[in-house]
C-alpha atoms as a PDB file:
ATOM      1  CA  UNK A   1      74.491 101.680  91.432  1.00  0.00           C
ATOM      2  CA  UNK A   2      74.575 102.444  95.157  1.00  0.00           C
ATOM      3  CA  UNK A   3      78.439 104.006  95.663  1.00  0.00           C
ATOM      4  CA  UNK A   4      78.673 102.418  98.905  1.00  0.00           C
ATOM      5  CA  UNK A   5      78.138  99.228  96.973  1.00  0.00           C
ATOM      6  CA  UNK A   6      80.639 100.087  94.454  1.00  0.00           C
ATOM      7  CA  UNK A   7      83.367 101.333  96.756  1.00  0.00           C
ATOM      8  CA  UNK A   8      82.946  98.268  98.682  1.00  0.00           C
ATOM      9  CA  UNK A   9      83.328  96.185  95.249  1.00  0.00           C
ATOM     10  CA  UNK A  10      85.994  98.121  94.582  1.00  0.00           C
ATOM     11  CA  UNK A  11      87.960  97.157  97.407  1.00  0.00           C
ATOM     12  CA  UNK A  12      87.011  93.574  97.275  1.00  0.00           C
ATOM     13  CA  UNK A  13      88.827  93.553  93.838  1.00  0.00           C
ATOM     14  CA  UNK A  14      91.647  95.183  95.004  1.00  0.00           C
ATOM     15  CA  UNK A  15      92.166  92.829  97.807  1.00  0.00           C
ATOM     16  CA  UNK A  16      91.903  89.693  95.674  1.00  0.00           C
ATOM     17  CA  UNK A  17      94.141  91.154  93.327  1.00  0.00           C
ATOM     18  CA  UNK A  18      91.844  91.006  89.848  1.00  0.00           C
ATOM     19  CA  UNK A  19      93.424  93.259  87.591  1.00  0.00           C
ATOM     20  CA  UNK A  20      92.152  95.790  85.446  1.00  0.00           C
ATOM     21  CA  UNK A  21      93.303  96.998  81.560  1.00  0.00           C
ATOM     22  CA  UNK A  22      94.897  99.967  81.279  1.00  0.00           C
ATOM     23  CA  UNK A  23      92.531 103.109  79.991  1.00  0.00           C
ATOM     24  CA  UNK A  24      92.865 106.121  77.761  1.00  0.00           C
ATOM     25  CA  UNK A  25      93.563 108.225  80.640  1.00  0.00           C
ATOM     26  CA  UNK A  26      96.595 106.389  82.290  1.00  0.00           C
ATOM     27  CA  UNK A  27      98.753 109.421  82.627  1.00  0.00           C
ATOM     28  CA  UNK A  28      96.470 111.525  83.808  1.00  0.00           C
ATOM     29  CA  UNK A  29      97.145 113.647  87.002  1.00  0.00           C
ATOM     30  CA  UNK A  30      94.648 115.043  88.863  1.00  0.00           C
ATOM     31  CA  UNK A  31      94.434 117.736  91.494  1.00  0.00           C
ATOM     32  CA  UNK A  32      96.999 119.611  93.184  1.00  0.00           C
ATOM     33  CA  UNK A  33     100.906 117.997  92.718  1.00  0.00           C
ATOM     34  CA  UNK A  34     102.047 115.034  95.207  1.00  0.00           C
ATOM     35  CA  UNK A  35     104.290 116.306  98.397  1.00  0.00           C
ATOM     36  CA  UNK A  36     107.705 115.225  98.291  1.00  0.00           C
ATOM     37  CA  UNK A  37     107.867 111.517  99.758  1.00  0.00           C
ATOM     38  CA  UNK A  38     104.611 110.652  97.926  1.00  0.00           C
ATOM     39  CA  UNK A  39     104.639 108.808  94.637  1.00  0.00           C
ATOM     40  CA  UNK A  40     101.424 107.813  92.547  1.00  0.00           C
ATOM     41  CA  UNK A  41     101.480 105.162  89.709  1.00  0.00           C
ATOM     42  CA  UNK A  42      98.148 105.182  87.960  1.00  0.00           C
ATOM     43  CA  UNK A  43      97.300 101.508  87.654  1.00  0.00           C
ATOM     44  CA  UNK A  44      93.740 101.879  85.324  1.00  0.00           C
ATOM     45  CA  UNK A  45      91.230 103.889  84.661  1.00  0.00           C
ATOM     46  CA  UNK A  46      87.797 103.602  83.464  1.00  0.00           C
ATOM     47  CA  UNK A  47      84.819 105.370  82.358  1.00  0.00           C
ATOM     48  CA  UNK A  48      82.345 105.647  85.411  1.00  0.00           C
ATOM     49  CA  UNK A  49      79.037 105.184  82.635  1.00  0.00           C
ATOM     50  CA  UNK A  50      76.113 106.839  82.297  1.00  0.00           C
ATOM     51  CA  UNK A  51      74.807 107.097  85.865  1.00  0.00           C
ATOM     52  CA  UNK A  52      77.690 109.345  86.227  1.00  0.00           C
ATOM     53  CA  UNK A  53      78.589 111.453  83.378  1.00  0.00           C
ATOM     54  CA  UNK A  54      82.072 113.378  83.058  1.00  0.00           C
ATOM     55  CA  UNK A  55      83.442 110.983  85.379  1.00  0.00           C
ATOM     56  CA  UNK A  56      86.007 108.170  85.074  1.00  0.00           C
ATOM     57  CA  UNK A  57      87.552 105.506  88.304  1.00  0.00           C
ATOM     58  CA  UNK A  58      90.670 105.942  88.864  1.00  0.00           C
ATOM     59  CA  UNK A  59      93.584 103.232  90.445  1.00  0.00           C
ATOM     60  CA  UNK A  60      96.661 104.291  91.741  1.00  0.00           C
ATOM     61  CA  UNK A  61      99.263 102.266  93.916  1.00  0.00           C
ATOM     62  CA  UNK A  62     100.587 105.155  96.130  1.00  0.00           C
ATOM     63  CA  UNK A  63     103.988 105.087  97.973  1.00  0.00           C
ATOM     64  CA  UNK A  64     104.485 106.780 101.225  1.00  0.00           C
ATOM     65  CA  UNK A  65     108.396 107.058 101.921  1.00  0.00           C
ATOM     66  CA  UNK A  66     108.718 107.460 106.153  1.00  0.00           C
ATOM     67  CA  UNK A  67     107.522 110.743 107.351  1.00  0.00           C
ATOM     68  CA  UNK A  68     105.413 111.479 103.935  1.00  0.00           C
ATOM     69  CA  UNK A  69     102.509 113.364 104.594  1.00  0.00           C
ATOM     70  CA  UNK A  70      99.404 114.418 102.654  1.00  0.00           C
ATOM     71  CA  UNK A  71      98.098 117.322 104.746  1.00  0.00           C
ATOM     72  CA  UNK A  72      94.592 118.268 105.313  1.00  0.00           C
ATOM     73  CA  UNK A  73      92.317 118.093 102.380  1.00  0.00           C
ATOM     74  CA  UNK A  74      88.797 117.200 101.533  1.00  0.00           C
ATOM     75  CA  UNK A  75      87.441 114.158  99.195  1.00  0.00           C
ATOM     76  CA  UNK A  76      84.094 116.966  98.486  1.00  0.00           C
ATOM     77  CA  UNK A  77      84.993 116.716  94.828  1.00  0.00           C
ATOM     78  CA  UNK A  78      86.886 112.945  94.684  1.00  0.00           C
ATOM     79  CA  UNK A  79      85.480 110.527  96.823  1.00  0.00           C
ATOM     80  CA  UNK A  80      88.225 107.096  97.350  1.00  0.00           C
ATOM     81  CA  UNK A  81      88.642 104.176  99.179  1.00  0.00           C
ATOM     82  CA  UNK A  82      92.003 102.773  99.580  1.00  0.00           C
ATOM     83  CA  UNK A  83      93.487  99.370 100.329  1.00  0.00           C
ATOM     84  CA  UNK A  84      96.785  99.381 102.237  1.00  0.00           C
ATOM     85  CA  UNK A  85      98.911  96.936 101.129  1.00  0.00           C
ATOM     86  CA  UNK A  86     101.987  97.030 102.820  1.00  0.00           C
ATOM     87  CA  UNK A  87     102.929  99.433 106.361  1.00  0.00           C
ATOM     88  CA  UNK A  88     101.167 101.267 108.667  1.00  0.00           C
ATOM     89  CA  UNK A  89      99.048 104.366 107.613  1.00  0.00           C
ATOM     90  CA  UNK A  90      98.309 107.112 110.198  1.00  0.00           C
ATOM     91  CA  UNK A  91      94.850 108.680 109.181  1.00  0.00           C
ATOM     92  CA  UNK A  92      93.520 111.924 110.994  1.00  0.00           C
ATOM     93  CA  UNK A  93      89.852 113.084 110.058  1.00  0.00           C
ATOM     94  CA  UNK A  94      88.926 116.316 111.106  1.00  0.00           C
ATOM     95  CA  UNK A  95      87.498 116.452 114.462  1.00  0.00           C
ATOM     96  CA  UNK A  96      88.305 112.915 115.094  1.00  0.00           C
ATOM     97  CA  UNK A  97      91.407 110.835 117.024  1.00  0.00           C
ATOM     98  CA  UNK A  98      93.965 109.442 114.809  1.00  0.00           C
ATOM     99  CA  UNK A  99      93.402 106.053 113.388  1.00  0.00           C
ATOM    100  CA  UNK A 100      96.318 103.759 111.901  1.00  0.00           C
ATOM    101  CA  UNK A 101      95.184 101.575 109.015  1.00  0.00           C
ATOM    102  CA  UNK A 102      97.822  98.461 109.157  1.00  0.00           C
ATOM    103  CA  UNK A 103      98.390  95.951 105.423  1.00  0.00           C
ATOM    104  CA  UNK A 104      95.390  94.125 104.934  1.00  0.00           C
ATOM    105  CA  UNK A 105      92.647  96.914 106.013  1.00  0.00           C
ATOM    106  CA  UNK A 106      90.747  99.457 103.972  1.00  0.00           C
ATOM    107  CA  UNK A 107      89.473 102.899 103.878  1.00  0.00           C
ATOM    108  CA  UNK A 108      86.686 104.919 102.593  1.00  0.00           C
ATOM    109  CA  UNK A 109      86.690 108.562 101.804  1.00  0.00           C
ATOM    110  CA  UNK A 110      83.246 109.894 101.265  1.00  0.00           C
ATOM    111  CA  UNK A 111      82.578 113.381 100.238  1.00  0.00           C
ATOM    112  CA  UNK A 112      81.807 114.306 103.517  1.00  0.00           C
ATOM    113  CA  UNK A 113      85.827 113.812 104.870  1.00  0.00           C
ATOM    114  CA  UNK A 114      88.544 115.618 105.384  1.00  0.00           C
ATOM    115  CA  UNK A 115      91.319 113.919 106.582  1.00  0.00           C
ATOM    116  CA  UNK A 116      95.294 113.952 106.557  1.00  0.00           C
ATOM    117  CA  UNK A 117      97.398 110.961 106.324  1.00  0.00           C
ATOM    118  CA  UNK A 118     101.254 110.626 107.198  1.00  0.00           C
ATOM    119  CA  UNK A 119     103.412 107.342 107.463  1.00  0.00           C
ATOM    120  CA  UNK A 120     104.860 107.753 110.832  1.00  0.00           C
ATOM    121  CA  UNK A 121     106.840 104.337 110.119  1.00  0.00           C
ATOM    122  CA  UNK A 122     110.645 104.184 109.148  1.00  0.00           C
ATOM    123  CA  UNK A 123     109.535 102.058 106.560  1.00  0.00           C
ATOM    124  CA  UNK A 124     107.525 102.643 102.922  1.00  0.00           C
ATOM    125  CA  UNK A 125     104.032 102.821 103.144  1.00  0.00           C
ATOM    126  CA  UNK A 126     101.686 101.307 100.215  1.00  0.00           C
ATOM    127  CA  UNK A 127      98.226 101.814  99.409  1.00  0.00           C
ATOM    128  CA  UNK A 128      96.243 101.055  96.097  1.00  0.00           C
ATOM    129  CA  UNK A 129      94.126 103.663  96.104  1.00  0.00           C
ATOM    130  CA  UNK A 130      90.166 104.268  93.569  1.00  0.00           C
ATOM    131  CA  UNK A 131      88.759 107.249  93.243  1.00  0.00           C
ATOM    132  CA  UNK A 132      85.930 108.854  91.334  1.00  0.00           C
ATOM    133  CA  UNK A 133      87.489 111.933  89.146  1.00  0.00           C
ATOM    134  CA  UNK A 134      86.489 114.366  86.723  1.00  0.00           C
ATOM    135  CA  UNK A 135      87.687 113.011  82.804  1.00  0.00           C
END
């Protein structure tokens, strides 16, 4: 399946709210630890099939308390896309002007991106967040 297709399916059931059963891997924590204002609750997980072996999708809701920042890092190895649900998200992609991603908008972070993000608000960000990781 095309990912562009999937991410964008992805998102579309995130915004209508469908949910999803927990998996096998619901505790699982992947990559370097969260910085201090940042909390993840994995929401599901699934086995990403065939087409994509040693992989599994991933859904977290993600809390951004004000001034919580996720510095500069790349999606090379775990592309996303994200659906903010409540606040105002401040995105900044490498070589590019910063972007703010308000409730009701989505994101896509293909492997090509590196980005930052950082709730500049005085009030909690959230985001529900997929991504394709490694089992």
């Amino acid at each position: 399946m095309n990912r562009k297709w999937l991410g964008m399916g992805l998102v579309a059931v995130v915004g209508v709210g469908i949910g999803f059963g927990l998996g096998s891997a619901v505790g699982q924590q992947q990559g370097p630890a969260l910085p201090p204002g940042v909390d993840a609750q994995v929401l599901a997980t699934v086995d990403a099939g065939a087409e994509f072996p040693g992989q599994m999708l991933r859904m977290r809701k993600v809390t951004f308390a004000p001034g919580a920042t996720i510095s500069m890092h790349s999606h090379k190895e775990r592309p996303e896309v994200a659906y903010v649900l409540d606040g105002t998200l401040t995105d900044m992609r490498k070589g590019a002007a910063a972007t703010q991603i308000n409730a009701g908008q989505g994101l896509a972070n293909g492997r090509e991106i590196e980005h930052m993000v950082e709730n500049k608000t005085g009030k909690p960000v959230v985001i529900v967040g997929v991504d394709l990781i490694k089992k």
